[in-house]
C-alpha atoms as a PDB file:
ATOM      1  CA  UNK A   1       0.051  28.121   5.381  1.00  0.00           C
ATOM      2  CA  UNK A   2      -0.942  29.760   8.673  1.00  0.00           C
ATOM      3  CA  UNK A   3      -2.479  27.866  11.482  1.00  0.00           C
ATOM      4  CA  UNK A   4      -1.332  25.246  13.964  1.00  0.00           C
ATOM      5  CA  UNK A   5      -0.719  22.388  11.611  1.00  0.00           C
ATOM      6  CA  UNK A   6       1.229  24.616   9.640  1.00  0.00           C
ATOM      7  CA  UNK A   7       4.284  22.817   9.929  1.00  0.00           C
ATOM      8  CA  UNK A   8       2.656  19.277   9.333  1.00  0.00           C
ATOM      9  CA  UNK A   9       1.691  20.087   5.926  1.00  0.00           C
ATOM     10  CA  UNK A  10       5.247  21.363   5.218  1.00  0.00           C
ATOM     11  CA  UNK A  11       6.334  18.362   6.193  1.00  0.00           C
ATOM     12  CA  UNK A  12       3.630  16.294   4.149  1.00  0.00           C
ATOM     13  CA  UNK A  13       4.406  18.637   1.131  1.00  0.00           C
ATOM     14  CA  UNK A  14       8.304  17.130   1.888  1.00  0.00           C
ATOM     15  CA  UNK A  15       7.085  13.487   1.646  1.00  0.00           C
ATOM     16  CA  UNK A  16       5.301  14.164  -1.040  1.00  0.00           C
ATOM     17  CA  UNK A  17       7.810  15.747  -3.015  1.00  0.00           C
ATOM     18  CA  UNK A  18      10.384  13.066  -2.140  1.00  0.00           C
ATOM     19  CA  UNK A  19       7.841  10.327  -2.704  1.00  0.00           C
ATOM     20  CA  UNK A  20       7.571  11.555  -5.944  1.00  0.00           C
ATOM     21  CA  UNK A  21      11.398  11.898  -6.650  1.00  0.00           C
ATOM     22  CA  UNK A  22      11.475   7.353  -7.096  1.00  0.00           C
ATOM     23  CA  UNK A  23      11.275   6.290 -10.537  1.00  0.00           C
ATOM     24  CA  UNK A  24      10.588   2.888  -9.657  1.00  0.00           C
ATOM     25  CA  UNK A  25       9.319   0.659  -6.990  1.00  0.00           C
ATOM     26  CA  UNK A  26      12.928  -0.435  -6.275  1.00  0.00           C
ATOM     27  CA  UNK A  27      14.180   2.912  -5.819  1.00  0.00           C
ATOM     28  CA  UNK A  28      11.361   3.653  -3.146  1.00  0.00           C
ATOM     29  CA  UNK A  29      11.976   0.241  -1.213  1.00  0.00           C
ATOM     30  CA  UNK A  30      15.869   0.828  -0.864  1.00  0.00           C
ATOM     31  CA  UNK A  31      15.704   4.989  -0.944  1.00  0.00           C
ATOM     32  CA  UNK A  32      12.548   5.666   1.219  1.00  0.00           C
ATOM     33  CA  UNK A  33      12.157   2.871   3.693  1.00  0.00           C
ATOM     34  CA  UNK A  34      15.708   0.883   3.835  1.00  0.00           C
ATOM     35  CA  UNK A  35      18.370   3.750   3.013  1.00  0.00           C
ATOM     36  CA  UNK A  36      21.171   1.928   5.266  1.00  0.00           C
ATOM     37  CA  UNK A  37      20.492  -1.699   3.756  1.00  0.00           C
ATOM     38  CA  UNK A  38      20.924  -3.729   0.753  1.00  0.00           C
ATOM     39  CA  UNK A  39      18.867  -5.943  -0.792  1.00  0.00           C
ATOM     40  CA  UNK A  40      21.193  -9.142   0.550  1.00  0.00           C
ATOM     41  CA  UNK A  41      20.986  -7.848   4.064  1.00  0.00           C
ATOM     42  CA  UNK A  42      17.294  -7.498   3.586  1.00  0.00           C
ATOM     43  CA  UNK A  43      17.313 -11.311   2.477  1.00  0.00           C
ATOM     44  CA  UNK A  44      19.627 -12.207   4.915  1.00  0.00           C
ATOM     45  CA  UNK A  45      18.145 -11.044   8.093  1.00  0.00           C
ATOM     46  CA  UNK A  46      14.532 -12.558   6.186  1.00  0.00           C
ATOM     47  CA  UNK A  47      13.325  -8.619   6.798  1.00  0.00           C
ATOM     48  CA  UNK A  48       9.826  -8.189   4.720  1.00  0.00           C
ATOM     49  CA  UNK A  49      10.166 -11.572   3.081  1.00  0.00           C
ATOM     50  CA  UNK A  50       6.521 -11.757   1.402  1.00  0.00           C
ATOM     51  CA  UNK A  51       5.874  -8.742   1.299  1.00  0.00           C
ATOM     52  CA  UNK A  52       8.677  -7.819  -1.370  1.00  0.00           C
ATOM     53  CA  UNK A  53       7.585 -10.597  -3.306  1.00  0.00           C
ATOM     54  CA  UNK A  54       4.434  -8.662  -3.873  1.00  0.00           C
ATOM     55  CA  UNK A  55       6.695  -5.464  -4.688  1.00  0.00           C
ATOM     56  CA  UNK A  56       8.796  -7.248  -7.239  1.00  0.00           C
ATOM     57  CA  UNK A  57       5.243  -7.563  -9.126  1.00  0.00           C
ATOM     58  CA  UNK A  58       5.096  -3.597  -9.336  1.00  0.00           C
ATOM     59  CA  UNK A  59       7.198  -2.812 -11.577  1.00  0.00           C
ATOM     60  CA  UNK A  60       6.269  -5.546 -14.320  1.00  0.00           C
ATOM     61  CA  UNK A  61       2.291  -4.244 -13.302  1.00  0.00           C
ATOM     62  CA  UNK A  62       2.802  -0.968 -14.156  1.00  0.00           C
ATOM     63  CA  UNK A  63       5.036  -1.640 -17.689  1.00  0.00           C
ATOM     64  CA  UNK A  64       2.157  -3.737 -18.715  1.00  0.00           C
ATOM     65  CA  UNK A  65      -0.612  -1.453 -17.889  1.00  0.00           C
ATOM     66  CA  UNK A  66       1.366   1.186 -19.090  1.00  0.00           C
ATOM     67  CA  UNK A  67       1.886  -0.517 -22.799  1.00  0.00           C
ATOM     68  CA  UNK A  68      -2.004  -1.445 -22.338  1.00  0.00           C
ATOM     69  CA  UNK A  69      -2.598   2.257 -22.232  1.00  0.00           C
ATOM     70  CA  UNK A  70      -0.696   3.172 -24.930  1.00  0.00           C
ATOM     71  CA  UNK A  71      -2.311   0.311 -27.075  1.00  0.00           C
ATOM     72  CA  UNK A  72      -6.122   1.995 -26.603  1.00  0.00           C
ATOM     73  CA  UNK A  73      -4.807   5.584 -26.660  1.00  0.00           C
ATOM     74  CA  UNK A  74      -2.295   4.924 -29.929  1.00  0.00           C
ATOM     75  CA  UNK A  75      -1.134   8.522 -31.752  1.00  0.00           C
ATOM     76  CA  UNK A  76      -1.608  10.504 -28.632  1.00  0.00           C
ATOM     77  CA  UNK A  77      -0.400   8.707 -25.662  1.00  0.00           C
ATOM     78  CA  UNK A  78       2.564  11.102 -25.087  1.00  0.00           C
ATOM     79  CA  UNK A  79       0.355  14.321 -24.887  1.00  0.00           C
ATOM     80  CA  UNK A  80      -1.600  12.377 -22.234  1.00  0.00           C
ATOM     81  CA  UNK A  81       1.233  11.384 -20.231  1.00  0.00           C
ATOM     82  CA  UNK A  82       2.553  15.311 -20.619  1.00  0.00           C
ATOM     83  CA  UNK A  83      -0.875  16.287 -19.619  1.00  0.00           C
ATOM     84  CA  UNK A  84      -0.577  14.093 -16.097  1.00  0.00           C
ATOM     85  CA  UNK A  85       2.412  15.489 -15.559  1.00  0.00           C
ATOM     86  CA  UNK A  86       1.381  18.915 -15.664  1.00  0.00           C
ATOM     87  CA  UNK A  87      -1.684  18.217 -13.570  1.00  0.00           C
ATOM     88  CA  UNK A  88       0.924  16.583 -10.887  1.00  0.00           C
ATOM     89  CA  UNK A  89       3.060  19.785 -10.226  1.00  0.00           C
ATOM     90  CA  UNK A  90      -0.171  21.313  -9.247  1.00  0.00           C
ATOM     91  CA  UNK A  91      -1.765  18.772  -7.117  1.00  0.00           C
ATOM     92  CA  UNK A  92      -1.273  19.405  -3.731  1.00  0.00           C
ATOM     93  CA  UNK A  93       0.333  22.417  -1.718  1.00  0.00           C
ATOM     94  CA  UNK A  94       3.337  22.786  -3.742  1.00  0.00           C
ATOM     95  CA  UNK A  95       2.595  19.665  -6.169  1.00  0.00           C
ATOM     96  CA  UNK A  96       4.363  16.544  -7.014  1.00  0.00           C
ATOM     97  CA  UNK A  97       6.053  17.226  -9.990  1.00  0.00           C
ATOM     98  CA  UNK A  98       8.729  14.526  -9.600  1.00  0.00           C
ATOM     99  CA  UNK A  99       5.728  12.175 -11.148  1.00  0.00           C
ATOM    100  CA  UNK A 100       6.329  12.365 -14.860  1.00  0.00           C
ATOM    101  CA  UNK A 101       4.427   9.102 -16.179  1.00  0.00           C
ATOM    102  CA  UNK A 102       0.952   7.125 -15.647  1.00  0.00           C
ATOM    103  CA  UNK A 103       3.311   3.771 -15.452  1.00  0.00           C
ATOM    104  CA  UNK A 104       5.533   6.121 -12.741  1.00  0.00           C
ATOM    105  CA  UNK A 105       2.121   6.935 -10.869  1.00  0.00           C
ATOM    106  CA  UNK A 106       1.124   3.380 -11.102  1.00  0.00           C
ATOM    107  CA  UNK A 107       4.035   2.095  -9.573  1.00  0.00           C
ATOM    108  CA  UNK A 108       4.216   4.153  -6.775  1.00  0.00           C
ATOM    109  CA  UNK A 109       0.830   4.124  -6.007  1.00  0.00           C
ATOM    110  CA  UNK A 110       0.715   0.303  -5.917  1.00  0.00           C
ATOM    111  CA  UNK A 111       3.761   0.422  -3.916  1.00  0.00           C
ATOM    112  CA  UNK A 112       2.840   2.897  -1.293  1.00  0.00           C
ATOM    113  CA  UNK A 113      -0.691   0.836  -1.348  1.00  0.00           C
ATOM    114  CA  UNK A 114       1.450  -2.575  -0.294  1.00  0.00           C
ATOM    115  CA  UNK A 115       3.101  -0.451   2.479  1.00  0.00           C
ATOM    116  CA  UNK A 116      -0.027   0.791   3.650  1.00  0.00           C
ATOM    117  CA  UNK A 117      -1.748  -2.319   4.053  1.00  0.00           C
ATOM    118  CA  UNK A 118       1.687  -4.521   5.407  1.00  0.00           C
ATOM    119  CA  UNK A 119       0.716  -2.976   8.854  1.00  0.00           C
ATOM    120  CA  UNK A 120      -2.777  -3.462   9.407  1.00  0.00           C
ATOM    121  CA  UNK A 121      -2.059  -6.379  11.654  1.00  0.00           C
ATOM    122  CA  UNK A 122      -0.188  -4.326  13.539  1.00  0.00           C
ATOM    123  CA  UNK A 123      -2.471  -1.917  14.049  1.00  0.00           C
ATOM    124  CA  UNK A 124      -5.006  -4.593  15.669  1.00  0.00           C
ATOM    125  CA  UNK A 125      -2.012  -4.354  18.167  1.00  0.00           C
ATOM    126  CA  UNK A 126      -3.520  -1.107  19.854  1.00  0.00           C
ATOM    127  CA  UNK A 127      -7.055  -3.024  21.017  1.00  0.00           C
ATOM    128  CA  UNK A 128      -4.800  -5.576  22.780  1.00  0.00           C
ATOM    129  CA  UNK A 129      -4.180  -4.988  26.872  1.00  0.00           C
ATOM    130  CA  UNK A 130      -0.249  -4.324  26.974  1.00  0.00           C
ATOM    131  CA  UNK A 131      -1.110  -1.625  24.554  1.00  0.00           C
ATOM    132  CA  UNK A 132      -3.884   0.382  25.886  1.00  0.00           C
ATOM    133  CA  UNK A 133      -1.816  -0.412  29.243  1.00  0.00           C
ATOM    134  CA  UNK A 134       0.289   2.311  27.465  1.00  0.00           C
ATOM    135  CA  UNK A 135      -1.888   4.607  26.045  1.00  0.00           C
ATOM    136  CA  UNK A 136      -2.777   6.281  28.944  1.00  0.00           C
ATOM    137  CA  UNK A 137      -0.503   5.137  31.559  1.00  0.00           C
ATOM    138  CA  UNK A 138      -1.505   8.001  34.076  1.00  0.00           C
ATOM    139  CA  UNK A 139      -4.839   6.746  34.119  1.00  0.00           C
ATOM    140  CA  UNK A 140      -6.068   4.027  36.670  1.00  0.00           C
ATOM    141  CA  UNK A 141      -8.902   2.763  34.435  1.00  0.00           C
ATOM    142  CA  UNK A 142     -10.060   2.564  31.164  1.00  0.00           C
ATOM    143  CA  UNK A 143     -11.143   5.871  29.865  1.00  0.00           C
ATOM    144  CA  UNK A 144     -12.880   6.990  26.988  1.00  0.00           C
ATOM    145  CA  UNK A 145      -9.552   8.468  25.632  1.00  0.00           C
ATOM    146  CA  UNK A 146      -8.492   4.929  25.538  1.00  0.00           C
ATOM    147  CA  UNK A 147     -12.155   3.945  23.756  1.00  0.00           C
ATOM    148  CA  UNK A 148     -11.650   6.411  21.255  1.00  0.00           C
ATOM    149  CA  UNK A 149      -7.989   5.162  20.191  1.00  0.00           C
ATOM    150  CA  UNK A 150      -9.390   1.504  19.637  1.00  0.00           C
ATOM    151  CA  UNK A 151     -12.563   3.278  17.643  1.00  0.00           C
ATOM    152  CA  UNK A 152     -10.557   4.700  15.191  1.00  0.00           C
ATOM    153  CA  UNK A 153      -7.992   1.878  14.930  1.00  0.00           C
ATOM    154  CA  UNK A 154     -10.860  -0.516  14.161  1.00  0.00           C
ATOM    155  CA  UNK A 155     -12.117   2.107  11.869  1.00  0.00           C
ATOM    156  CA  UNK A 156      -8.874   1.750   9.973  1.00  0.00           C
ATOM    157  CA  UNK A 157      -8.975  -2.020   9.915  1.00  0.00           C
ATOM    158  CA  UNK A 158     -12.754  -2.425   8.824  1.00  0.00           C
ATOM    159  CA  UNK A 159     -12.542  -0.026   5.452  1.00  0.00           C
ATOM    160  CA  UNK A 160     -11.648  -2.862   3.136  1.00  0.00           C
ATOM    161  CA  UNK A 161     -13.393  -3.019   0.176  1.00  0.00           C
ATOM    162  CA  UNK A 162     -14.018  -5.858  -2.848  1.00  0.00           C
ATOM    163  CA  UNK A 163     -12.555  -5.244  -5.769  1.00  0.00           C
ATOM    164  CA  UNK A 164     -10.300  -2.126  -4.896  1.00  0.00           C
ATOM    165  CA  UNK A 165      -6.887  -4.132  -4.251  1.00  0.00           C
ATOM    166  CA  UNK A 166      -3.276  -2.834  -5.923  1.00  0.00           C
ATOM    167  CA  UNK A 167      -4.014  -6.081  -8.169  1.00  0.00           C
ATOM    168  CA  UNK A 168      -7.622  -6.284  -8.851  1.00  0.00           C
ATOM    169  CA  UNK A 169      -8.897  -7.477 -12.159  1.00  0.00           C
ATOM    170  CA  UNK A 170     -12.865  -7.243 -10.455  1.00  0.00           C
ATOM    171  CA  UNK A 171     -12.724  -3.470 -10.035  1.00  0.00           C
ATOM    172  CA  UNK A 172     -16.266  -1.622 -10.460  1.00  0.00           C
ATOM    173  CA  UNK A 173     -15.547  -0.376 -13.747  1.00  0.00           C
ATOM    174  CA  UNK A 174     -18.235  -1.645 -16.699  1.00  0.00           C
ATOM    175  CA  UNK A 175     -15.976  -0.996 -19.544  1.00  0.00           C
ATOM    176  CA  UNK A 176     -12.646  -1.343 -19.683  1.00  0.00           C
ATOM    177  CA  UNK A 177     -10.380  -2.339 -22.565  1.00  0.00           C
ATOM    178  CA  UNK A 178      -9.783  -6.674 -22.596  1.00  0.00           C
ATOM    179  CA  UNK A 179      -5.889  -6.048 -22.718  1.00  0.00           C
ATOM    180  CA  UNK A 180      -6.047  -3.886 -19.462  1.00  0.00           C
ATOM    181  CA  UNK A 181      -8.139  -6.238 -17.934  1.00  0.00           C
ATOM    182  CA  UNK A 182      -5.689  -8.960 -18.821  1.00  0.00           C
ATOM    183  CA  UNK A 183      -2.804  -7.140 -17.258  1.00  0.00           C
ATOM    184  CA  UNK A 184      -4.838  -7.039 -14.005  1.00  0.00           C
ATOM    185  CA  UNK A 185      -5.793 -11.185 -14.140  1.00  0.00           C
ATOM    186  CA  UNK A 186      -2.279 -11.438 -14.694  1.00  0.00           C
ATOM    187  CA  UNK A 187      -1.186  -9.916 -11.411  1.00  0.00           C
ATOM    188  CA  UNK A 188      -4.412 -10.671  -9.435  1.00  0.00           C
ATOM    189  CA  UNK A 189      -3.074 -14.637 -10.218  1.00  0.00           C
ATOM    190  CA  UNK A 190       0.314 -13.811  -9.457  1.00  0.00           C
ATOM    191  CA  UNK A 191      -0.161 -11.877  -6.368  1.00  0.00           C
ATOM    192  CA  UNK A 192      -2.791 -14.538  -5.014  1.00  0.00           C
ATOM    193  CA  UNK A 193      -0.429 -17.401  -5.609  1.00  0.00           C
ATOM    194  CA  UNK A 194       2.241 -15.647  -3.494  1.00  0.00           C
ATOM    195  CA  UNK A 195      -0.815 -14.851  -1.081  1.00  0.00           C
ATOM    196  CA  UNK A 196      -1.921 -19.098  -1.147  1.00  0.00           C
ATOM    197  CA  UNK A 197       1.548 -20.277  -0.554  1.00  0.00           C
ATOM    198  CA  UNK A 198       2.421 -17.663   2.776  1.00  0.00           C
ATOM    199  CA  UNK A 199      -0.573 -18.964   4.505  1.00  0.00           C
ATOM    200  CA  UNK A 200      -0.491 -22.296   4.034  1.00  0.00           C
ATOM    201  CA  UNK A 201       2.979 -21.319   5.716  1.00  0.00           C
ATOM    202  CA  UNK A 202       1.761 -19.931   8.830  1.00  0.00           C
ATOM    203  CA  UNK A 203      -1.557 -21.746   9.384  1.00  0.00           C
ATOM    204  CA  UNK A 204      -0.473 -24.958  10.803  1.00  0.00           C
ATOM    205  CA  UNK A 205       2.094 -23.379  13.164  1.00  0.00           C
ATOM    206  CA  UNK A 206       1.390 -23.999  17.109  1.00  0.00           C
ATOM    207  CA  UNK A 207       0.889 -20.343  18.060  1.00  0.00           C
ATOM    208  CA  UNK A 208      -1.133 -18.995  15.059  1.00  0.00           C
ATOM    209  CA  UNK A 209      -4.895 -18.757  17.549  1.00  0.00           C
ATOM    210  CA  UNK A 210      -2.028 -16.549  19.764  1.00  0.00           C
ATOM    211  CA  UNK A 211      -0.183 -14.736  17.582  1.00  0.00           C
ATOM    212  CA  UNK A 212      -1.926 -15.490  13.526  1.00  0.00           C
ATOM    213  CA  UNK A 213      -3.906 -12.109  13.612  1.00  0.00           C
ATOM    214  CA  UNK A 214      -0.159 -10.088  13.247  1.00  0.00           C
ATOM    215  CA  UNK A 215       0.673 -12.143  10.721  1.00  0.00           C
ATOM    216  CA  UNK A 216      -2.036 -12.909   7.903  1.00  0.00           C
ATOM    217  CA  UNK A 217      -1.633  -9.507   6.335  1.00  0.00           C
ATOM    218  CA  UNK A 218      -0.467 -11.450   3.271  1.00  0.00           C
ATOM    219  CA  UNK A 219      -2.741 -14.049   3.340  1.00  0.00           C
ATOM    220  CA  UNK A 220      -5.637 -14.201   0.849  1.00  0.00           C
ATOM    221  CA  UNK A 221      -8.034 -11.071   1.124  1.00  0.00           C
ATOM    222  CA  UNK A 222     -10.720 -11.469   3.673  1.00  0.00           C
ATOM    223  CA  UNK A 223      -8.948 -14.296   5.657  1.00  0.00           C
ATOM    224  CA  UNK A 224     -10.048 -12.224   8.320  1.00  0.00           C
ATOM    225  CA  UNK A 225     -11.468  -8.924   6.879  1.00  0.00           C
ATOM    226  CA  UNK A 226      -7.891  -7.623   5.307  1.00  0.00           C
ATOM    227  CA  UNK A 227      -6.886  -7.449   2.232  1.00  0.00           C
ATOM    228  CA  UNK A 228      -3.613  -5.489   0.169  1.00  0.00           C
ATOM    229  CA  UNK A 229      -6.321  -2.457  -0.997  1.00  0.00           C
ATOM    230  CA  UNK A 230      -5.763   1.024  -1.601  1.00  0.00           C
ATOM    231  CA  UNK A 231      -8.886   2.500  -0.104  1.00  0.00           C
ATOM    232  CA  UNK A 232      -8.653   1.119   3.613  1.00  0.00           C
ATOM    233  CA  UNK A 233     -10.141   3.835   5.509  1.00  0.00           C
ATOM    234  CA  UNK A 234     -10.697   6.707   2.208  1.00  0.00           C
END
């Protein structure tokens, strides 16, 4: 581990390892990102509203799929499961063994995708003038340091791609088994209902030319070229 960024990927190896500690979708949203609240103080204070509807999905998601594997891999779903595990504790720089399961994986995955792709909007916030006012505040002008931050932020808000959403059923896959596929209409429907109903929330409102491009990351994908996808800039 020698070089300058040796201590980032110690602590990325950290993340990882405690990332992979959750057994559940639950356990991640109170453990990882609220440790110091509970779930009524979430609701109360109306902190990440819509998007924890979309987590409460995970964890039936990645049951189903789960069984759905199971189903198509009857007799010897256990070894394969054992198998993941084993090639988990040796992914990475010092693995992420804490991942025991496929539906553990799944879960997490989707998860971490939802978290991922709940601050997009913000990002658009860097291209905007009282944020590049702070970029480089030593600097008179604009300077290509300050061209270079909005490059790669639009770079990060651009990589969406059709059909590789945390619930897609239209992924680019020709043959998949009809009761996985059905687990993924199932939560494609479910997630775009919750997706329908938040913007028809915040569409009508006064401000939304002002302020609607920080707030439609839960809107329908490609409302305006985001979507809840694991692959934004990969």
């Amino acid at each position: 581990m020698a070089g300058p960024h040796s201590s980032v990927v110690q602590l990325a190896s950290d993340l990882c390892k405690e990332w992979s500690s959750y057994d559940s979708a639950h356990s991640f949203l109170l453990k990882f990102l609220f440790p110091k609240l509970s779930v009524k103080e979430l609701d109360d204070a109306d902190i990440c509203v819509t998007w924890r509807e979309h987590v409460a999905l995970v964890e039936g998601y990645s049951q189903e799929l789960s069984d759905a594997f199971g189903e198509v891999h009857a007799g010897n779903y256990s070894q394969i499961n054992a198998g993941f595990q084993l090639l988990t504790s040796q992914t990475g720089y010092s693995g992420v063994g804490g991942v025991k399961t496929i539906r553990q994986f799944v879960e997490l995955m989707s998860v971490t995708g939802l978290l991922h792709n709940g601050t997009l909007s913000f990002t658009r916030l860097l291209t905007t003038a009282p944020l590049l006012a702070l970029l480089c505040p030593e600097e008179e002008y604009f300077t290509i340091r300050d061209a270079l931050i909005c490059a790669i932020a639009i770079l990060t808000i651009t990589g969406s791609k059709e059909g590789h959403t945390v619930f897609s059923w239209t992924i680019p896959y020709t043959e998949i088994p009809n009761n996985v596929i059905k687990v993924f209409q199932k939560y494609s429907f479910l997630s775009s209902k919750i997706k329908a109903e938040y913007y028809a929330s915040i569409k009508d409102r006064k401000d939304f030319k002002n302020v609607g491009f920080i707030l439609t990351d839960h809107a329908p994908d490609e409302i305006d070229g985001k979507q809840y996808t694991l692959t934004t800039y990969i």
